[in-house]
PDB file of N, CA and C in Angstrom:
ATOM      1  N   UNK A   1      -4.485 -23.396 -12.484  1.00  0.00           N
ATOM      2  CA  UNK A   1      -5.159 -22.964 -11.271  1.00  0.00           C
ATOM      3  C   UNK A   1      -6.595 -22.592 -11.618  1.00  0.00           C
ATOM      4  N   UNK A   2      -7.624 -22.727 -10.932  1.00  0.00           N
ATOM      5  CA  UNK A   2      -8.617 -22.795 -11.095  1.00  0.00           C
ATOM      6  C   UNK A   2      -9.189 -21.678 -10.480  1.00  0.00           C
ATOM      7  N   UNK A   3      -9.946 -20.159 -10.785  1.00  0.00           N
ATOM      8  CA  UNK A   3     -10.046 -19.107 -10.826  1.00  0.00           C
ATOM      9  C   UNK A   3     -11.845 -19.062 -10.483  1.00  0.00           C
ATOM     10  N   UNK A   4     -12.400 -19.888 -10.197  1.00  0.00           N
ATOM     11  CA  UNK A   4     -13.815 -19.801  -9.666  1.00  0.00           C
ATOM     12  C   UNK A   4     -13.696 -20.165  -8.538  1.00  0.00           C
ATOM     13  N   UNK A   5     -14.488 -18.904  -7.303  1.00  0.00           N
ATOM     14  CA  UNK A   5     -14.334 -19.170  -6.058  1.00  0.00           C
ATOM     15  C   UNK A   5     -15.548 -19.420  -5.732  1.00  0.00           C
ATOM     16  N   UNK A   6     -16.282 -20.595  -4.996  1.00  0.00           N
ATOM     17  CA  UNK A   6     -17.314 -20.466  -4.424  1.00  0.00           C
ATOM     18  C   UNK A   6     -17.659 -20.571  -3.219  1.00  0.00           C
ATOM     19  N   UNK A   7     -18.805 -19.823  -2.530  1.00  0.00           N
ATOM     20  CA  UNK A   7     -19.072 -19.535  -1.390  1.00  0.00           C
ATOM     21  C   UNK A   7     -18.479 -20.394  -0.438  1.00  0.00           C
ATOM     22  N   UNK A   8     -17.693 -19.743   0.668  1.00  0.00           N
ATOM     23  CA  UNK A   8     -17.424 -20.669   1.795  1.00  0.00           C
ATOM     24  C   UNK A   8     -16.407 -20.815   1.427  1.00  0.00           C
ATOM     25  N   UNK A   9     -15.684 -21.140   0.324  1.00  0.00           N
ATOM     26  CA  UNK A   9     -14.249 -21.640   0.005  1.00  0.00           C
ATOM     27  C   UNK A   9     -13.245 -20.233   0.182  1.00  0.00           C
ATOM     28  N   UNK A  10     -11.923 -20.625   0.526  1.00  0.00           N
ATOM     29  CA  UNK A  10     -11.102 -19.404   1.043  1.00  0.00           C
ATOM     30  C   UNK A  10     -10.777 -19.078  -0.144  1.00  0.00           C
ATOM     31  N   UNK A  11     -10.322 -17.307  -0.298  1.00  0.00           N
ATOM     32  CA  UNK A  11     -10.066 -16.734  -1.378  1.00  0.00           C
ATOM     33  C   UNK A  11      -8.440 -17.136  -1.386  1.00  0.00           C
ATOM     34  N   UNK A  12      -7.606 -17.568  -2.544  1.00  0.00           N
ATOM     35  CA  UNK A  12      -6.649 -17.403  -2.735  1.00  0.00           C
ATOM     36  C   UNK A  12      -5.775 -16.004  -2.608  1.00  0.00           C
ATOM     37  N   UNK A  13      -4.395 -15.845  -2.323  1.00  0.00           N
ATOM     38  CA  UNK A  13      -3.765 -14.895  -1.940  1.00  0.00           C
ATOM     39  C   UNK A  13      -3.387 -14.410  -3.146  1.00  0.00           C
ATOM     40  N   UNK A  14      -3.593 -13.141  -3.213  1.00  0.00           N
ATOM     41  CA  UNK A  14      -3.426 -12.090  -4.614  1.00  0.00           C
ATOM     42  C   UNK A  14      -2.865 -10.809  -3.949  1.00  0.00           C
ATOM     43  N   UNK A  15      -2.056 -10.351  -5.106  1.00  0.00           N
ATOM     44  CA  UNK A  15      -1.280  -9.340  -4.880  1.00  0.00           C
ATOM     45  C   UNK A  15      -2.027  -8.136  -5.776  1.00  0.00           C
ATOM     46  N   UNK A  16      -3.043  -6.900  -5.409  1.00  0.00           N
ATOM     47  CA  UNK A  16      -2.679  -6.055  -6.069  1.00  0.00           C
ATOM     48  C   UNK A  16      -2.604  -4.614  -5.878  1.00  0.00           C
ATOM     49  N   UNK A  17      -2.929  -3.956  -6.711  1.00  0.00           N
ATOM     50  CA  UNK A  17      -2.399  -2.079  -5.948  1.00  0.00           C
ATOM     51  C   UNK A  17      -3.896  -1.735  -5.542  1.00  0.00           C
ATOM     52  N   UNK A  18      -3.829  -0.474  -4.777  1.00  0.00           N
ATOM     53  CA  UNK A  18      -4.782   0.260  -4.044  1.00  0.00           C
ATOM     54  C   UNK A  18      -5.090   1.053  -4.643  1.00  0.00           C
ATOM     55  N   UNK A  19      -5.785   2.042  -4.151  1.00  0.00           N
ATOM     56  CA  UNK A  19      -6.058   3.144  -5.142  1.00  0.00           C
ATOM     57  C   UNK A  19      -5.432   4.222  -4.916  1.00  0.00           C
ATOM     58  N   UNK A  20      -4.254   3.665  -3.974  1.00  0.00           N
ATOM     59  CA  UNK A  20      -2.840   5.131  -4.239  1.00  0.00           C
ATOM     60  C   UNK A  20      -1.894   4.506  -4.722  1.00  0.00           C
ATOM     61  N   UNK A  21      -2.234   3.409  -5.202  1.00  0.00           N
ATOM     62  CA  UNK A  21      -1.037   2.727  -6.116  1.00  0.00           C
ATOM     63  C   UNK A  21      -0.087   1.758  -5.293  1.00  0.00           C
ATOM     64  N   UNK A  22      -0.281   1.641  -4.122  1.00  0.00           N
ATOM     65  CA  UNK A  22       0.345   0.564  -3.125  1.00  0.00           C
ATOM     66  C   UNK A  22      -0.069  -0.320  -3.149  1.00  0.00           C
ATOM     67  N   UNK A  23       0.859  -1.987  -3.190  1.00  0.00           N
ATOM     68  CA  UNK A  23       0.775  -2.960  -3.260  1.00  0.00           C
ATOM     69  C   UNK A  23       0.268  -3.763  -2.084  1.00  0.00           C
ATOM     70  N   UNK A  24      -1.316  -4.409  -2.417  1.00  0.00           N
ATOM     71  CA  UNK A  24      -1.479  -4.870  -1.496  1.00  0.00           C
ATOM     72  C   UNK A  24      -2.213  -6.462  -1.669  1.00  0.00           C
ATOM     73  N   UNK A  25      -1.603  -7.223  -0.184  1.00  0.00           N
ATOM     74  CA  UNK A  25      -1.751  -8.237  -0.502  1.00  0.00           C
ATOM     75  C   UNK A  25      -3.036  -8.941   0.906  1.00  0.00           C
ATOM     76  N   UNK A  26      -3.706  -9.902   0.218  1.00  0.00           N
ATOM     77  CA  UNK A  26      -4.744 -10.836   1.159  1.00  0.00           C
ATOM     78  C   UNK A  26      -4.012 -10.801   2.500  1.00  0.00           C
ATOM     79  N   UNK A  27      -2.695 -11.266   2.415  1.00  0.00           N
ATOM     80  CA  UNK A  27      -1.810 -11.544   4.224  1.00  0.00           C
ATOM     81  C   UNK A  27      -2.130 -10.414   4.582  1.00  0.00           C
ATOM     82  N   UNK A  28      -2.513  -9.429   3.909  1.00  0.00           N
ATOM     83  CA  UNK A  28      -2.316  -8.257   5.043  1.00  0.00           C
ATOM     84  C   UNK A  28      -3.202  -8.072   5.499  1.00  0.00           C
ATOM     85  N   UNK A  29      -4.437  -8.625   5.759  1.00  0.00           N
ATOM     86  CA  UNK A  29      -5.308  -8.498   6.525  1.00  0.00           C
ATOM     87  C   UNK A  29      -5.643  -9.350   7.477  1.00  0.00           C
ATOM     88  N   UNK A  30      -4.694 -10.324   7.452  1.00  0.00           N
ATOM     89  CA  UNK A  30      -4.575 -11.551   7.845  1.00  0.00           C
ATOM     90  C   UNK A  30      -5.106 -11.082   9.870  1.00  0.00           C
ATOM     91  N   UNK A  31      -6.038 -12.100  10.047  1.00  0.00           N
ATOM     92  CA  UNK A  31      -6.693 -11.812  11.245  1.00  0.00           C
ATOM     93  C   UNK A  31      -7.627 -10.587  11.723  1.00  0.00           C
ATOM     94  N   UNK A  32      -7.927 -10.002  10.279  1.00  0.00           N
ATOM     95  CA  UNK A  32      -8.993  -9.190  10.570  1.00  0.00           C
ATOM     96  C   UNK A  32     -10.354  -9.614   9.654  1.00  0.00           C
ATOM     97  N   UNK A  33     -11.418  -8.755   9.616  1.00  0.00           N
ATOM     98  CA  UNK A  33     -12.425  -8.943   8.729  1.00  0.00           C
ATOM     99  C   UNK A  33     -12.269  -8.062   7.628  1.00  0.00           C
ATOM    100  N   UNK A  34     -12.999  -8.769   6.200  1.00  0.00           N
ATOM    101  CA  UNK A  34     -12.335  -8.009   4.827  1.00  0.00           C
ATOM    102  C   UNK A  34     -13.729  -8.464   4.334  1.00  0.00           C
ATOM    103  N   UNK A  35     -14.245  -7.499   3.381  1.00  0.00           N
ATOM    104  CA  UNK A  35     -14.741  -7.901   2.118  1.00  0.00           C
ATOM    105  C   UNK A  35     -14.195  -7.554   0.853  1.00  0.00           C
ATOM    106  N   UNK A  36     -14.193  -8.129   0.158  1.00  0.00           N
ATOM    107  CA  UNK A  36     -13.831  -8.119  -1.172  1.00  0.00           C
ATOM    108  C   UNK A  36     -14.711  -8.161  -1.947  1.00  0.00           C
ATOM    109  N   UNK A  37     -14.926  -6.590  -2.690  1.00  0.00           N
ATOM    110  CA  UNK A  37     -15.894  -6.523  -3.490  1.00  0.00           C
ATOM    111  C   UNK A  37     -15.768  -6.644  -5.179  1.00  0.00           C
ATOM    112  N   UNK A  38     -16.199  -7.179  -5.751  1.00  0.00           N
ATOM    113  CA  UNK A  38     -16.102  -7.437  -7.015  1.00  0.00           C
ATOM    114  C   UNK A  38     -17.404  -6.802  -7.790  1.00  0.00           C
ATOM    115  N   UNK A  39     -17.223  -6.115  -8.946  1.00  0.00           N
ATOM    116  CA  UNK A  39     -18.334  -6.237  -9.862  1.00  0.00           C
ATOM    117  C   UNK A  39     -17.917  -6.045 -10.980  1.00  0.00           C
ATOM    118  N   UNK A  40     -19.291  -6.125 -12.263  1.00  0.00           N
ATOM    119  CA  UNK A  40     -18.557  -6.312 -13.750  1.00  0.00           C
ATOM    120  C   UNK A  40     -18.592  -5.254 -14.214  1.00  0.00           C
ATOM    121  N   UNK A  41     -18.755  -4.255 -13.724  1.00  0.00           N
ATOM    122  CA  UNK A  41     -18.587  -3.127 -14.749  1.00  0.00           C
ATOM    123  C   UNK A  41     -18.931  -1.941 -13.641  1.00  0.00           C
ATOM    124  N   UNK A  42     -18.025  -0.670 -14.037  1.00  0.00           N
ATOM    125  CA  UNK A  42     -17.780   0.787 -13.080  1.00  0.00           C
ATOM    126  C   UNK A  42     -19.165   1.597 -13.510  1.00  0.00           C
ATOM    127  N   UNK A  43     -20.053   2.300 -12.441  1.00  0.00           N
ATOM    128  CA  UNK A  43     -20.499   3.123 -12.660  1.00  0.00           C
ATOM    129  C   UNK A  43     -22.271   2.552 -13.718  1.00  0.00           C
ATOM    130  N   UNK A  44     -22.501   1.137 -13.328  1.00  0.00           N
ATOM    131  CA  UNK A  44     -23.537   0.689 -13.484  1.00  0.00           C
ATOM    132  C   UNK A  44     -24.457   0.972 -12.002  1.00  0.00           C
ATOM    133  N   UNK A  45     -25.893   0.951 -12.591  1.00  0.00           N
ATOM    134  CA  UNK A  45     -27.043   1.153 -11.307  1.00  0.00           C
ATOM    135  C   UNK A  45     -26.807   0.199 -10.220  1.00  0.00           C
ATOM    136  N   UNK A  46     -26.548  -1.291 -11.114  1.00  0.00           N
ATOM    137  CA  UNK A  46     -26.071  -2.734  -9.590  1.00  0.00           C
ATOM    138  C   UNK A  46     -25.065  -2.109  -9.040  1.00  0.00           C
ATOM    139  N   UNK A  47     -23.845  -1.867  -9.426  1.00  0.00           N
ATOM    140  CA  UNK A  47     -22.958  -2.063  -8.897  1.00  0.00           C
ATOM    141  C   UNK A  47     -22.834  -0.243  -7.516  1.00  0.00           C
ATOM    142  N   UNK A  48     -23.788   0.229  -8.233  1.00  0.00           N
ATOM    143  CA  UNK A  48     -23.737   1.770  -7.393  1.00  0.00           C
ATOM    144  C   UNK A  48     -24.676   1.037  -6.572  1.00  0.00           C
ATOM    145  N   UNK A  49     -25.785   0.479  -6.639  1.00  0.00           N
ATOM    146  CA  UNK A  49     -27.084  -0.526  -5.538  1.00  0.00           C
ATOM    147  C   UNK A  49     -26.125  -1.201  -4.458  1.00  0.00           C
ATOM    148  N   UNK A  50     -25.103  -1.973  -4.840  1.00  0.00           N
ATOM    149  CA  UNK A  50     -24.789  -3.004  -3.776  1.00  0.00           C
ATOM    150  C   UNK A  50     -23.549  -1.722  -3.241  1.00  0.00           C
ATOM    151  N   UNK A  51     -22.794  -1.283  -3.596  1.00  0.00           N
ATOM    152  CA  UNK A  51     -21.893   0.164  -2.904  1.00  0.00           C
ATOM    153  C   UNK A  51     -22.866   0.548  -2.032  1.00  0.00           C
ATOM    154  N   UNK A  52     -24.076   0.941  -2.522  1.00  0.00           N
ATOM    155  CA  UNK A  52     -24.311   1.970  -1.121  1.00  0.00           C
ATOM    156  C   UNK A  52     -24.921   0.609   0.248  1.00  0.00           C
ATOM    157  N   UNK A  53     -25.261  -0.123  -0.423  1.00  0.00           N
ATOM    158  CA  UNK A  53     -25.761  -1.657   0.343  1.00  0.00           C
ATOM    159  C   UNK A  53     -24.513  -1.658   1.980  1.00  0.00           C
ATOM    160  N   UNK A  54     -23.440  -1.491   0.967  1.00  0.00           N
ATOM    161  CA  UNK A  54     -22.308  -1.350   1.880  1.00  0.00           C
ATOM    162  C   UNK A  54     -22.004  -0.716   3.312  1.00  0.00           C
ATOM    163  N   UNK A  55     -22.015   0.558   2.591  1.00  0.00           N
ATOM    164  CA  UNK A  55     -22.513   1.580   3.580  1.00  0.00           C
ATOM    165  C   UNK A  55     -23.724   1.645   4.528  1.00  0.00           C
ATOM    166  N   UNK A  56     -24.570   1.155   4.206  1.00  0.00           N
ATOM    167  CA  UNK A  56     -25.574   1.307   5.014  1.00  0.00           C
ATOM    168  C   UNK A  56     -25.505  -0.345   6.034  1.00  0.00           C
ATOM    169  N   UNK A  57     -24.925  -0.750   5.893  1.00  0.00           N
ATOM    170  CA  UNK A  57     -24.528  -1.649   7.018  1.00  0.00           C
ATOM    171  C   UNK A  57     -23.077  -1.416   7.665  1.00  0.00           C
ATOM    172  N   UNK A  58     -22.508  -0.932   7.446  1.00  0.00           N
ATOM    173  CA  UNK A  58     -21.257  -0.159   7.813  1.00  0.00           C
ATOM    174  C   UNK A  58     -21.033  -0.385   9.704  1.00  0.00           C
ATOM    175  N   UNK A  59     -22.119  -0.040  10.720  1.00  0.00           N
ATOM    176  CA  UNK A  59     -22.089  -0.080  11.703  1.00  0.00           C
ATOM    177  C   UNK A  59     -22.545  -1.702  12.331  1.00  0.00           C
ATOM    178  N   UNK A  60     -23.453  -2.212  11.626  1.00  0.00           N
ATOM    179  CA  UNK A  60     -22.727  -3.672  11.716  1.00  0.00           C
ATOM    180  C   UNK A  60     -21.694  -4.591  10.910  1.00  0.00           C
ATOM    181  N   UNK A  61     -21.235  -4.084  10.084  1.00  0.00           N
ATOM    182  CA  UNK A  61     -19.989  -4.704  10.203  1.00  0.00           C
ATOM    183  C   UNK A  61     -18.964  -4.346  11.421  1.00  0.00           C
ATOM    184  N   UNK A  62     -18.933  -3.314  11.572  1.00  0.00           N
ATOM    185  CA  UNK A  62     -18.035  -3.317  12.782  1.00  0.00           C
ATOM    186  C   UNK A  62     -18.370  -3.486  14.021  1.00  0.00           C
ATOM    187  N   UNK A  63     -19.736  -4.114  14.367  1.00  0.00           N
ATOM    188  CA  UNK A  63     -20.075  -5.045  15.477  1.00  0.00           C
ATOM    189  C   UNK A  63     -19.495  -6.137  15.538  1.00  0.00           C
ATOM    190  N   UNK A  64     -19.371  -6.733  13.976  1.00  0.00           N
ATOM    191  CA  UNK A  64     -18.924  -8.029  13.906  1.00  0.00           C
ATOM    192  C   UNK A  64     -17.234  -8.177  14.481  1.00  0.00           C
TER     193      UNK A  64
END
């Protein structure tokens, strides 16, 4: 299976835990809007840059 996703192409369905330890899977969002955030490393300046990036669009995402 081939593990590089690129833009536009659908994410494959993955199973994993939350951060209370519940199992969660892609179907379950099935018919709503999701981002899936990825980065390479916890507690770097990018990855705290694009987090707050997040937030501060927060009220349009949920226009969308």
């Amino acid at each position: 299976m081939d593990k590089n996703i690129t833009v536009g192409q659908k994410a494959p369905d993955f199973l994993l835990k939350d951060q209370t330890g519940k199992d969660v899977s892609l179907k379950d969002f099935l018919g709503q809007w999701l981002i899936i955030y990825f980065y390479p490393k916890d507690n770097t300046p990018g990855c705290t840059t694009e987090a707050l990036d997040f937030s501060q669009y927060r009220q349009k995402f949920a226009e969308s």
